[in-house]
Protein backbone atom coordinates (compact mmCIF):
# COMPACT_ATOMS: atom_id res chain seq x y z
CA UNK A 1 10.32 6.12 20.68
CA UNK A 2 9.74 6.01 24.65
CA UNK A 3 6.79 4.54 25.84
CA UNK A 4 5.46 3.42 29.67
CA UNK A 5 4.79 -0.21 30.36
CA UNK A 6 4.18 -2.27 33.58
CA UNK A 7 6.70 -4.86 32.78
CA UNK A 8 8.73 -4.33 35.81
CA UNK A 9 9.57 -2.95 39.54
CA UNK A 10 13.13 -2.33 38.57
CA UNK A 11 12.48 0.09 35.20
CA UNK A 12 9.56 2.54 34.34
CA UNK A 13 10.18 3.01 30.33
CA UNK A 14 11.17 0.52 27.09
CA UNK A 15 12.82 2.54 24.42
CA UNK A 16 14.83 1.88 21.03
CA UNK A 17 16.07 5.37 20.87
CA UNK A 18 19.71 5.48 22.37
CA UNK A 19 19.22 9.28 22.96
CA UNK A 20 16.33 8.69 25.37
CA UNK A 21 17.77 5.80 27.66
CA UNK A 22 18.51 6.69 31.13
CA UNK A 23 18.86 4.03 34.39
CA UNK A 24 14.87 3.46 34.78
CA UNK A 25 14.44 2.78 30.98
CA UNK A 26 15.16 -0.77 29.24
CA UNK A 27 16.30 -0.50 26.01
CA UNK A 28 14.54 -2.45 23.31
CA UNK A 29 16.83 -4.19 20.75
CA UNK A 30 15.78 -5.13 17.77
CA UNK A 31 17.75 -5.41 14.79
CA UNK A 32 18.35 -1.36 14.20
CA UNK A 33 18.74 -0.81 17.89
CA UNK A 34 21.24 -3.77 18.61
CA UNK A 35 24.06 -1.36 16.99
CA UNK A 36 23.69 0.99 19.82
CA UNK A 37 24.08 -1.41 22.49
CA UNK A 38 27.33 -0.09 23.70
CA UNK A 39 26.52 3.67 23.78
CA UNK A 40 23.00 2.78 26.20
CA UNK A 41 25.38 0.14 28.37
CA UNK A 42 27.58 3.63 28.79
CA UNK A 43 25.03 5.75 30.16
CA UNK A 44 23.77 3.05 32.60
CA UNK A 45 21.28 1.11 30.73
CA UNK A 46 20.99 -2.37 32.35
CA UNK A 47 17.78 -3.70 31.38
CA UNK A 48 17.27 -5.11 27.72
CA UNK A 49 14.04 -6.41 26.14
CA UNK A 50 13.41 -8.50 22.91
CA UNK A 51 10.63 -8.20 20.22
CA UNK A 52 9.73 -11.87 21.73
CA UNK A 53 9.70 -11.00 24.95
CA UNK A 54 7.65 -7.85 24.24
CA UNK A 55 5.37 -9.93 22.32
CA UNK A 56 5.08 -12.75 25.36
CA UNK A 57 4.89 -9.90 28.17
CA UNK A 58 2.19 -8.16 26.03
CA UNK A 59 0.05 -11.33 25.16
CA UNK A 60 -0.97 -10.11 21.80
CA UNK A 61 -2.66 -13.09 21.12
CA UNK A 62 -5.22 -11.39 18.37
CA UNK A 63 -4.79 -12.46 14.80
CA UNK A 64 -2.29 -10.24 12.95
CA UNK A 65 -2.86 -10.04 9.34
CA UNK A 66 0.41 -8.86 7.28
CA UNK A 67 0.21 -8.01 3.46
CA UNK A 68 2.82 -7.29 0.89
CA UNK A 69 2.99 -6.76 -2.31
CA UNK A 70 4.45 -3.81 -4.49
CA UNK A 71 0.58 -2.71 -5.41
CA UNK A 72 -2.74 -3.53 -3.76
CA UNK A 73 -1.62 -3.20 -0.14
CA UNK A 74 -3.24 -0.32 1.14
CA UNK A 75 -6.83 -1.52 -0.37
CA UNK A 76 -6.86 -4.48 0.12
CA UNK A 77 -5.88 -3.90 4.40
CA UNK A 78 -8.42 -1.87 3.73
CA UNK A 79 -11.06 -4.03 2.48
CA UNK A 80 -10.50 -6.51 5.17
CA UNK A 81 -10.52 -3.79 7.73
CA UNK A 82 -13.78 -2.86 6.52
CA UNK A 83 -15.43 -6.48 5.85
CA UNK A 84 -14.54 -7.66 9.73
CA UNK A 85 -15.68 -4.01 11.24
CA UNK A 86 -19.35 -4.51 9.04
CA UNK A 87 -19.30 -8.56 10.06
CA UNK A 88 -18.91 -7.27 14.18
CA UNK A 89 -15.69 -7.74 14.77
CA UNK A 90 -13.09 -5.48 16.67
CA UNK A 91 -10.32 -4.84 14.19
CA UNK A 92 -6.94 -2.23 14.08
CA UNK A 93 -5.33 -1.28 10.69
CA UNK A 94 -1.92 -0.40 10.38
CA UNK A 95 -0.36 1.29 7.20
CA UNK A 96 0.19 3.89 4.82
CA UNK A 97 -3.12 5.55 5.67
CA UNK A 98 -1.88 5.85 9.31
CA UNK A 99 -3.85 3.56 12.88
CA UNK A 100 -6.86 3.01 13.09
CA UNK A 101 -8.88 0.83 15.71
CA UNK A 102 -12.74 0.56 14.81
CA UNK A 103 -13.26 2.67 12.33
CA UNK A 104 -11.68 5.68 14.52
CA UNK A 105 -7.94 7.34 13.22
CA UNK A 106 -5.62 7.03 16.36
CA UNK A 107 -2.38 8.30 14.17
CA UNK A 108 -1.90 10.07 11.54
CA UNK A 109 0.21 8.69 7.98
CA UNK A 110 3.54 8.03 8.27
CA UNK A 111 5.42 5.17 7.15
CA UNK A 112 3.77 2.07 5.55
CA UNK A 113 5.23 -0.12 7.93
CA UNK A 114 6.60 1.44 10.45
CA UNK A 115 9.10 0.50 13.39
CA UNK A 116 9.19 -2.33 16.03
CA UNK A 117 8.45 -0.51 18.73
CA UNK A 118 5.60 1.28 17.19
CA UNK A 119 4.26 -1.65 16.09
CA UNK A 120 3.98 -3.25 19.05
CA UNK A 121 2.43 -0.07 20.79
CA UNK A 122 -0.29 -0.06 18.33
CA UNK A 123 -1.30 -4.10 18.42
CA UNK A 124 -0.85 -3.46 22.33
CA UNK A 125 -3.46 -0.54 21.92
CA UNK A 126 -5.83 -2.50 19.71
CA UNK A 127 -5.89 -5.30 22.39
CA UNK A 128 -6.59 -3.25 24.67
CA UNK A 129 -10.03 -1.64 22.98
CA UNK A 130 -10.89 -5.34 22.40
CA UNK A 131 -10.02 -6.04 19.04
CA UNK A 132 -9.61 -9.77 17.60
CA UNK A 133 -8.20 -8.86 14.11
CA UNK A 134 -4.74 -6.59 13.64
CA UNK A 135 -4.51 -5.54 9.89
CA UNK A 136 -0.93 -4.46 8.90
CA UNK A 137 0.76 -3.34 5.57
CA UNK A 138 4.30 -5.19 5.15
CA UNK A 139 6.66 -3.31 3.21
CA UNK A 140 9.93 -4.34 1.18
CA UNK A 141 12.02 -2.04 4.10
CA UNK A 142 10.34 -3.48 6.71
CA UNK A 143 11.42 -6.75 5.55
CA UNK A 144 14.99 -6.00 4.86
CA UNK A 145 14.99 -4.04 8.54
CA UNK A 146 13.10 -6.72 10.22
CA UNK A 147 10.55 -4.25 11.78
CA UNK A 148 8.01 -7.28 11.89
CA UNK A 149 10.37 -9.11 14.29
CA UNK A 150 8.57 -11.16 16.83
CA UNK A 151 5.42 -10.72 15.50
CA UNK A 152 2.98 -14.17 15.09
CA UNK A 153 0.66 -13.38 11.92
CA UNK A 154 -2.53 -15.29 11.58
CA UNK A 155 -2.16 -14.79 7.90
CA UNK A 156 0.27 -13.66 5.36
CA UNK A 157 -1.00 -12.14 1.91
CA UNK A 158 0.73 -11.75 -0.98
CA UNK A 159 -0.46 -9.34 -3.85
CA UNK A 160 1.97 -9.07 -6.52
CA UNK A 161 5.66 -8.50 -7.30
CA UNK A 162 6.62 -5.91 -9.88
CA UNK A 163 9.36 -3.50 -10.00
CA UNK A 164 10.20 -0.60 -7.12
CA UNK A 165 12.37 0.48 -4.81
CA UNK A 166 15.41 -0.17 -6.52
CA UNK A 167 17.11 2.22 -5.27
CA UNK A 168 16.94 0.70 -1.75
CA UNK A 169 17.33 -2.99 -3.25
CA UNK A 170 19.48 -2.36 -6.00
CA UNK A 171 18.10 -5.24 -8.36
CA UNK A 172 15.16 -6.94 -9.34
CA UNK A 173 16.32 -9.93 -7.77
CA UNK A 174 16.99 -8.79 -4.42
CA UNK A 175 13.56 -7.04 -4.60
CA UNK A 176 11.73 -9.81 -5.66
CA UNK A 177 13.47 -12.69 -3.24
CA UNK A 178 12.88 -9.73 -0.11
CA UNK A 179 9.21 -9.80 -1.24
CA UNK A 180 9.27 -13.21 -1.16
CA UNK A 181 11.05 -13.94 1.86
CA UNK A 182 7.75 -13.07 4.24
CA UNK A 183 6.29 -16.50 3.24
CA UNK A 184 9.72 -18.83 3.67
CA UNK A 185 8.64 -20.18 7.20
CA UNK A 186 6.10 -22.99 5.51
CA UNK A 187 4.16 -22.85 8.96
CA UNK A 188 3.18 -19.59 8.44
CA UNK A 189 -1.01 -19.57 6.74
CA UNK A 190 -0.31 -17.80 3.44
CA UNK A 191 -3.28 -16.11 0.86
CA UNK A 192 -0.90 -15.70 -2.50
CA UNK A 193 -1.80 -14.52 -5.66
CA UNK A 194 -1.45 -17.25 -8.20
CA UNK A 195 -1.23 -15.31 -10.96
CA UNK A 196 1.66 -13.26 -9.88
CA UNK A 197 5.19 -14.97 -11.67
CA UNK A 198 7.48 -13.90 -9.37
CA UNK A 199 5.96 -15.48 -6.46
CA UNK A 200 7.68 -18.33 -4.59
CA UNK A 201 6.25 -20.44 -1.83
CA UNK A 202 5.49 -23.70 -0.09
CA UNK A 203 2.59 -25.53 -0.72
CA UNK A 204 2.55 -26.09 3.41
CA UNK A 205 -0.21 -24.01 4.85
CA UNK A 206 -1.15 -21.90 1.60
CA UNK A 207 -4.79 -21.26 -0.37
CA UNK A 208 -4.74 -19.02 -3.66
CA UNK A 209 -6.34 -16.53 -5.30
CA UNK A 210 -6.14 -15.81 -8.92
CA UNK A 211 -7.85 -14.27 -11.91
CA UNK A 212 -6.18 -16.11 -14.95
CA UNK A 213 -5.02 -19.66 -13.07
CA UNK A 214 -7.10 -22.01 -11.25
CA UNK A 215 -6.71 -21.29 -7.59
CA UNK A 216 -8.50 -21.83 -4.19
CA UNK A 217 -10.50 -18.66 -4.30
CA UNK A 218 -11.27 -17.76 -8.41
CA UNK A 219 -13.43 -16.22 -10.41
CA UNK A 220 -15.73 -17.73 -12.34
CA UNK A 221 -16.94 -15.24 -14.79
CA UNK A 222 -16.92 -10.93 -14.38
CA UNK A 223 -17.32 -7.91 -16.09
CA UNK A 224 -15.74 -4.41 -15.17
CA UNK A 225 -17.89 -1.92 -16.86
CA UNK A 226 -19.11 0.97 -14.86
CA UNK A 227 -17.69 -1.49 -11.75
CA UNK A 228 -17.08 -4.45 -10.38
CA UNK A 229 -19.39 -7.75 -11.17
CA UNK A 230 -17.96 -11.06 -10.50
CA UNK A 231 -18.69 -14.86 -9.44
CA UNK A 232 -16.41 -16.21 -7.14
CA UNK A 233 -16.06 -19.28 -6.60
CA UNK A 234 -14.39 -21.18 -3.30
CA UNK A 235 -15.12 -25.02 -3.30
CA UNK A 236 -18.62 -26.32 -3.65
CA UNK A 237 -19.26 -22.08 -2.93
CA UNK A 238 -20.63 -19.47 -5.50
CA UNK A 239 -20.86 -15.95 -4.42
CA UNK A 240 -21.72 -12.61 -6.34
CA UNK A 241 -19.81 -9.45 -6.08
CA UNK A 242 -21.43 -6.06 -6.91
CA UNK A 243 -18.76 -3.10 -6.29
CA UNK A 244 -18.67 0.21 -7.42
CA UNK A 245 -15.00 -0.12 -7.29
CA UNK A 246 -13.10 0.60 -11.29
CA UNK A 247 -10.40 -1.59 -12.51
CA UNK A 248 -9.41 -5.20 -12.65
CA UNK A 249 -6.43 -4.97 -9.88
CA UNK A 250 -9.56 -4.11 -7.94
CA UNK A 251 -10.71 -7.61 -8.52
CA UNK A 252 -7.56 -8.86 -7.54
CA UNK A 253 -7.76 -6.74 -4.36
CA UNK A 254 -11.33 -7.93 -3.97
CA UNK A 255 -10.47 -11.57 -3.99
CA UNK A 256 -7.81 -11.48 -1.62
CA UNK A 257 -9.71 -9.90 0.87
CA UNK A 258 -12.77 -11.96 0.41
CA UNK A 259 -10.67 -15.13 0.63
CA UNK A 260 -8.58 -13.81 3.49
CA UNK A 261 -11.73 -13.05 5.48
CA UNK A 262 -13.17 -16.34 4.82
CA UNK A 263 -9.77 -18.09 5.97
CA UNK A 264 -9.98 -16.26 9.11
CA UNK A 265 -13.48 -16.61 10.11
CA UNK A 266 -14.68 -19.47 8.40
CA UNK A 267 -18.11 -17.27 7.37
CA UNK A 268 -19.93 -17.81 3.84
CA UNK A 269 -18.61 -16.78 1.06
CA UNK A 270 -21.32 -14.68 0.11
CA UNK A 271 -21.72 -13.34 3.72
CA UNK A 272 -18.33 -11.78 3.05
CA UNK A 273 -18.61 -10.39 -0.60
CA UNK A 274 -22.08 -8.34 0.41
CA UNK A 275 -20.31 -6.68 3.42
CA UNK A 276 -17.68 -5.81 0.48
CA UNK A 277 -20.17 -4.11 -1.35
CA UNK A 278 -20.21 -1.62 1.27
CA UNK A 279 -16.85 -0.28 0.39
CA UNK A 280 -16.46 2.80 -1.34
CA UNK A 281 -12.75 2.48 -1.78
CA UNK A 282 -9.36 4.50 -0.40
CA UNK A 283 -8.72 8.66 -0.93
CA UNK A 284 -6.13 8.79 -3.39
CA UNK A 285 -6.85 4.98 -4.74
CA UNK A 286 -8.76 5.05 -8.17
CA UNK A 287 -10.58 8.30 -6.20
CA UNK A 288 -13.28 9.87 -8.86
CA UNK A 289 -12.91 13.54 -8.35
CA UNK A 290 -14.84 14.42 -11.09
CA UNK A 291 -17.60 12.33 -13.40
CA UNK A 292 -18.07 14.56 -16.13
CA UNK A 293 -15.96 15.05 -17.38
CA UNK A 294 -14.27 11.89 -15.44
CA UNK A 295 -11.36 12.60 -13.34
CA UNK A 296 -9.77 10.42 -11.41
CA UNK A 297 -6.82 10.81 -8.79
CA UNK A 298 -4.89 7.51 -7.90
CA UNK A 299 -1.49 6.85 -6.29
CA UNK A 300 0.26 4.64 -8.84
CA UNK A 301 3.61 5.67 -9.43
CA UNK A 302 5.33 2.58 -11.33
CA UNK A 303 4.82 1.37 -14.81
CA UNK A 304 2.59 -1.71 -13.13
CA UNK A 305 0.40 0.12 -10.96
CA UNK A 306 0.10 2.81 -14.51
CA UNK A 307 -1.02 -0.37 -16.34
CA UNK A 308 -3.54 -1.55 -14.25
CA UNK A 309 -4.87 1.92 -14.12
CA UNK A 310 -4.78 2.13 -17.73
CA UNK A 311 -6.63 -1.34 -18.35
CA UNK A 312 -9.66 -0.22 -16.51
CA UNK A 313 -10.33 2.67 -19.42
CA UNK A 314 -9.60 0.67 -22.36
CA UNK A 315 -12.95 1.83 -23.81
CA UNK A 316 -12.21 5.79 -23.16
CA UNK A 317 -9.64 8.13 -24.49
CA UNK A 318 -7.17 8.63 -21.49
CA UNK A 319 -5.27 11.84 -20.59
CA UNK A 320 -2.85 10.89 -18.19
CA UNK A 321 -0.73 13.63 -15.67
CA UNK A 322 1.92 12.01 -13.85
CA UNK A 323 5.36 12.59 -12.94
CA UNK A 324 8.27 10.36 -10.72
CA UNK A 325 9.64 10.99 -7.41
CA UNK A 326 13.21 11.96 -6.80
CA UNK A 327 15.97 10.71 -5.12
CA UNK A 328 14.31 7.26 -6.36
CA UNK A 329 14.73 4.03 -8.32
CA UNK A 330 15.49 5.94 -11.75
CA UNK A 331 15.20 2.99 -13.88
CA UNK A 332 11.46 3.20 -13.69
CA UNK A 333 11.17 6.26 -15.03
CA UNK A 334 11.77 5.38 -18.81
CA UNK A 335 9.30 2.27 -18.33
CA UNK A 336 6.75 4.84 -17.26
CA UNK A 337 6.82 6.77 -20.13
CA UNK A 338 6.77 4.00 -22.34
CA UNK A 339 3.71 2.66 -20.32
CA UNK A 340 1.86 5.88 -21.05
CA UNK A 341 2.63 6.36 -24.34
CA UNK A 342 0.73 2.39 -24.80
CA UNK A 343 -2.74 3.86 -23.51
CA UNK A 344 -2.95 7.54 -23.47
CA UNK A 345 -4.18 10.12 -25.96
CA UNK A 346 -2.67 12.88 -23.90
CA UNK A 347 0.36 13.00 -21.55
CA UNK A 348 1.09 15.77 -19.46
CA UNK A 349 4.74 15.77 -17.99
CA UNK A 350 5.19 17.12 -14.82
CA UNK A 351 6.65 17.25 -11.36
CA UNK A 352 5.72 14.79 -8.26
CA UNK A 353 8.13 15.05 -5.46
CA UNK A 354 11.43 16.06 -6.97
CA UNK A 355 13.21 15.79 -3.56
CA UNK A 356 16.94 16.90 -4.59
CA UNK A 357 16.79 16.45 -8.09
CA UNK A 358 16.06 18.91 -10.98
CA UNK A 359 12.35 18.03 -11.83
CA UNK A 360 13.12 18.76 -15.67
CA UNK A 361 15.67 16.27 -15.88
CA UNK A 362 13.43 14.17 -14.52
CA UNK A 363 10.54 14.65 -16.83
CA UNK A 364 13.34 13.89 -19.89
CA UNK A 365 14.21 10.79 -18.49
CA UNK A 366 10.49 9.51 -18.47
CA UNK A 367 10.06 10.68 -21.60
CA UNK A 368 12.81 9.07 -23.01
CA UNK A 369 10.92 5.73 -23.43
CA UNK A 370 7.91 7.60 -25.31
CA UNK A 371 8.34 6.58 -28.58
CA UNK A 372 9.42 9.49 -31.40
CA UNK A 373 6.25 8.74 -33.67
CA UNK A 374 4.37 9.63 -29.99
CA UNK A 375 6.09 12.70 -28.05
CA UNK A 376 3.34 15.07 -30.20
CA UNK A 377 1.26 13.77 -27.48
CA UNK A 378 3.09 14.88 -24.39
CA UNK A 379 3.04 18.44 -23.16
CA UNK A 380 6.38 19.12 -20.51
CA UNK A 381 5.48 21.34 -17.57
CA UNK A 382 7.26 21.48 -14.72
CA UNK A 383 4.57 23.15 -12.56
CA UNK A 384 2.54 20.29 -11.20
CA UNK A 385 -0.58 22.98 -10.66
CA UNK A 386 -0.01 24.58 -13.92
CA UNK A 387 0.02 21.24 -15.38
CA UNK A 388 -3.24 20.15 -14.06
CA UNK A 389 -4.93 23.23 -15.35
CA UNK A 390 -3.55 22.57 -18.81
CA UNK A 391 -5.24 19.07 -18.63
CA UNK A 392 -7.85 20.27 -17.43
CA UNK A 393 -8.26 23.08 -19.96
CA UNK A 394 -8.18 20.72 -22.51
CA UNK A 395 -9.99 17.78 -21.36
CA UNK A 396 -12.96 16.79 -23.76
CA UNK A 397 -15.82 15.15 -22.41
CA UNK A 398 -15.50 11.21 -24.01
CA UNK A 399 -12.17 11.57 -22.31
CA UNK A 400 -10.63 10.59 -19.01
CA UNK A 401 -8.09 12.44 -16.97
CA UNK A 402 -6.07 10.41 -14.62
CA UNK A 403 -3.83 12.09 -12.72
CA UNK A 404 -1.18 9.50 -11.53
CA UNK A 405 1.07 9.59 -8.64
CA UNK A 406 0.58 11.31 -5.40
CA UNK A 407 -2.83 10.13 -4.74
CA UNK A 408 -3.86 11.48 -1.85
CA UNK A 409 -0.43 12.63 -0.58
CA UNK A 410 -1.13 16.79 0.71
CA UNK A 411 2.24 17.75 0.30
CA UNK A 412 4.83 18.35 -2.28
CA UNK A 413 8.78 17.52 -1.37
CA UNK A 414 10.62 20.10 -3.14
CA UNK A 415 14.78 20.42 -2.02
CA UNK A 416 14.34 20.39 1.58
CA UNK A 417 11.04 22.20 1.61
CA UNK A 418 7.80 20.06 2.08
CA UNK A 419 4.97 22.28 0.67
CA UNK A 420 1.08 22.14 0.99
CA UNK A 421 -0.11 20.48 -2.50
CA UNK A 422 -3.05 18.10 -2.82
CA UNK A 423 -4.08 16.98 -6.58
CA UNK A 424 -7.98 16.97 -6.06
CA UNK A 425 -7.75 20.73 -4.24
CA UNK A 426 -6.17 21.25 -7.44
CA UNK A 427 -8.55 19.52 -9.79
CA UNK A 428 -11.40 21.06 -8.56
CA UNK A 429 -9.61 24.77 -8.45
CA UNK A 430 -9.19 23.81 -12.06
CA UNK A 431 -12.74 22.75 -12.85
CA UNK A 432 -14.27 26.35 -11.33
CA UNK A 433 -11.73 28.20 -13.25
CA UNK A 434 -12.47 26.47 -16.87
């Protein structure tokens, strides 16, 4: 990435891409770029600049807000994003959805967190259209890579801690202590689920959140039919929350942006939860394509994220479609099935992005962990639009059809071909044809 700054008479360009550098560029080194020192030193590079000098030079000096977590991210940036823009603030958001600076979409998706340099151009951008509040999306990678290096957060959120990306971290453990990791520095303000096990922090500097365990911000009582109702309760404070939003992890979600927002602005509590009650959620996150029957499209794609998907239709027969990504952690795969096989009537087996892989050998791995006394349940077929049809086809009207996975990805990764495929353009194909 090249972009134009004003830092200096003596170079016109800051870069972290080897390829571009030339004698009027500086090279920004970060802790991907640093490897390439050599080769830009070689083709006359004399100028270097640091994350922390970047961030100095820049004066980003409005509150970043960074949350991780292995579900919730996305939604809950999201909530806060849209509880500060309906409160009158300035705000950017940062993440898998793509930038955004008040409410207007300056980039299009790409990766959840994505690199220094890019970073930096987009908090520089938000300053620059007046914002006060920078909402970001911190993922495991970034972590690892150190793409957040030199950045001063406001706040740190944590959401919860399950099990993904092992193919990048390899364990559990590393996964979990990576996640982790974004709250050592006990100066840092931290918003952390109390609820979530795996979590490991300082006391220094951190409130809670929490369903199940007494915590700073909790809920007193709530009830998740047809929604969201819920008492929250923050000190001597009592505020009611009215969402249309489905599922308990939208609670969770809920809370943490409430309490995040009150942390950073000090407003009411119940100021806060009525500008969440203007929310109407994320495409592809517990999206209702359909209400009768009910269809819902939603990106969860580990056995977790299936759960809490699951948990909000307790009272329905489920049909789930889903499949697993290749090229991936595998080990997930078996714990999906197994998952699905706890909650649903009907499972229909079926492709996501294979990648590289053979998508049936995929679809026998998941359902290896379906139980023997359960596989009359599951229907195998490999094309994802054929699939959906077939669930659709058969869907009864006390049921529910989730369709699990993509969310509202438009593309399918097949080999080295990435095709146009979006799960609700297929749902509702499917629901004029039955």
């Amino acid at each position: 990435m090249k972009i134009a700054l004003d830092i200096s008479r003596d170079f016109k360009f800051l870069s972290d891409d080897s390829r571009e550098v030339s004698k009027d560029c500086a090279f920004f080194v970060t802790q991907s770029s640093q490897k390439y020192l050599k080769e830009v030193q070689k083709k006359g590079c004399e100028f270097f600049v640091t994350p922390k000098e970047l961030f100095n030079f820049l004066k980003l000096d409005l509150q970043c807000i960074g949350i991780t977590g292995t579900n919730g991210k996305t939604t809950t940036a999201a909530m806060i994003y849209s509880i500060l823009l309906d409160m009158g603030y300035k705000v950017g958001l940062l993440g898998t959805r793509g930038f955004f600076i008040n409410g207007i979409q300056k980039r299009p998706k790409g990766l959840t967190t994505p690199s220094t340099l890019e970073i930096y151009t987009a908090i520089n951008e938000a300053k620059q259209e007046g914002c006060e509040f920078f909402v970001m999306e911190v993922s495991s990678h970034a972590i690892v890579q150190n793409r957040i290096e030199g950045l001063e957060f406001a706040l740190k959120i944590l959401t919860n801690i399950t099990s993904d990306h092992l193919d990048y971290h390899k364990t559990l453990e590393n996964y979990i202590a990576t996640k982790n990791s974004f709250f050592a520095n006990p100066n840092d303000k931290k918003l952390i689920n109390k609820d979530e096990k795996n979590a490991q922090y300082s006391l220094q500097n951190t409130l809670t959140y929490g369903i199940e365990s007494a915590s700073t911000f909790s809920i007193k009582a709530y009830s998740l039919k047809g929604g969201i109702t819920a008492q929250i309760t923050y000190g001597s404070q009592v505020a009611t929350l009215d969402s249309s939003l489905l599922g308990k992890h939208n609670l969770y979600n809920a809370l943490a942006a409430i309490g995040a927002v009150q942390m950073l602005t000090q407003k009411p509590l119940q100021e806060i939860a009525n500008q969440l009650e203007n929310f109407g959620g994320v495409m592809g996150r517990m999206q209702i394509i359909n209400q009768k029957p009910l269809i819902i499209v939603d990106f969860a794609h580990t056995e977790d994220g299936m759960e809490q998907i699951f948990q909000s239709f307790l009272h329905q027969k489920i049909a789930v479609l889903f499949g697993a990504g290749g090229d991936r952690d595998k080990t997930k795969r078996p714990k999906m099935g197994f998952c699905a096989s706890k909650y649903a009537q009907k499972i229909y087996l079926t492709s996501d992005n294979p990648r590289n892989e053979d998508p049936k050998i995929i679809m026998q791995e998941i359902l290896s962990g379906i139980p023997h006394n359960k596989l009359s349940r599951v229907t195998l077929e490999v094309n994802r639009s054929l699939a959906i049809q077939k669930a659709i086809a058969q869907l009864k009207e006390d049921e529910v059809l989730l369709v699990l996975g993509k969310g509202d990805e438009t593309y399918q990764i097949i080999g080295d071909r990435t095709l146009h495929f979006d799960d609700s353009e297929e749902i509702k194909k499917a629901l004029k044809a039955k």
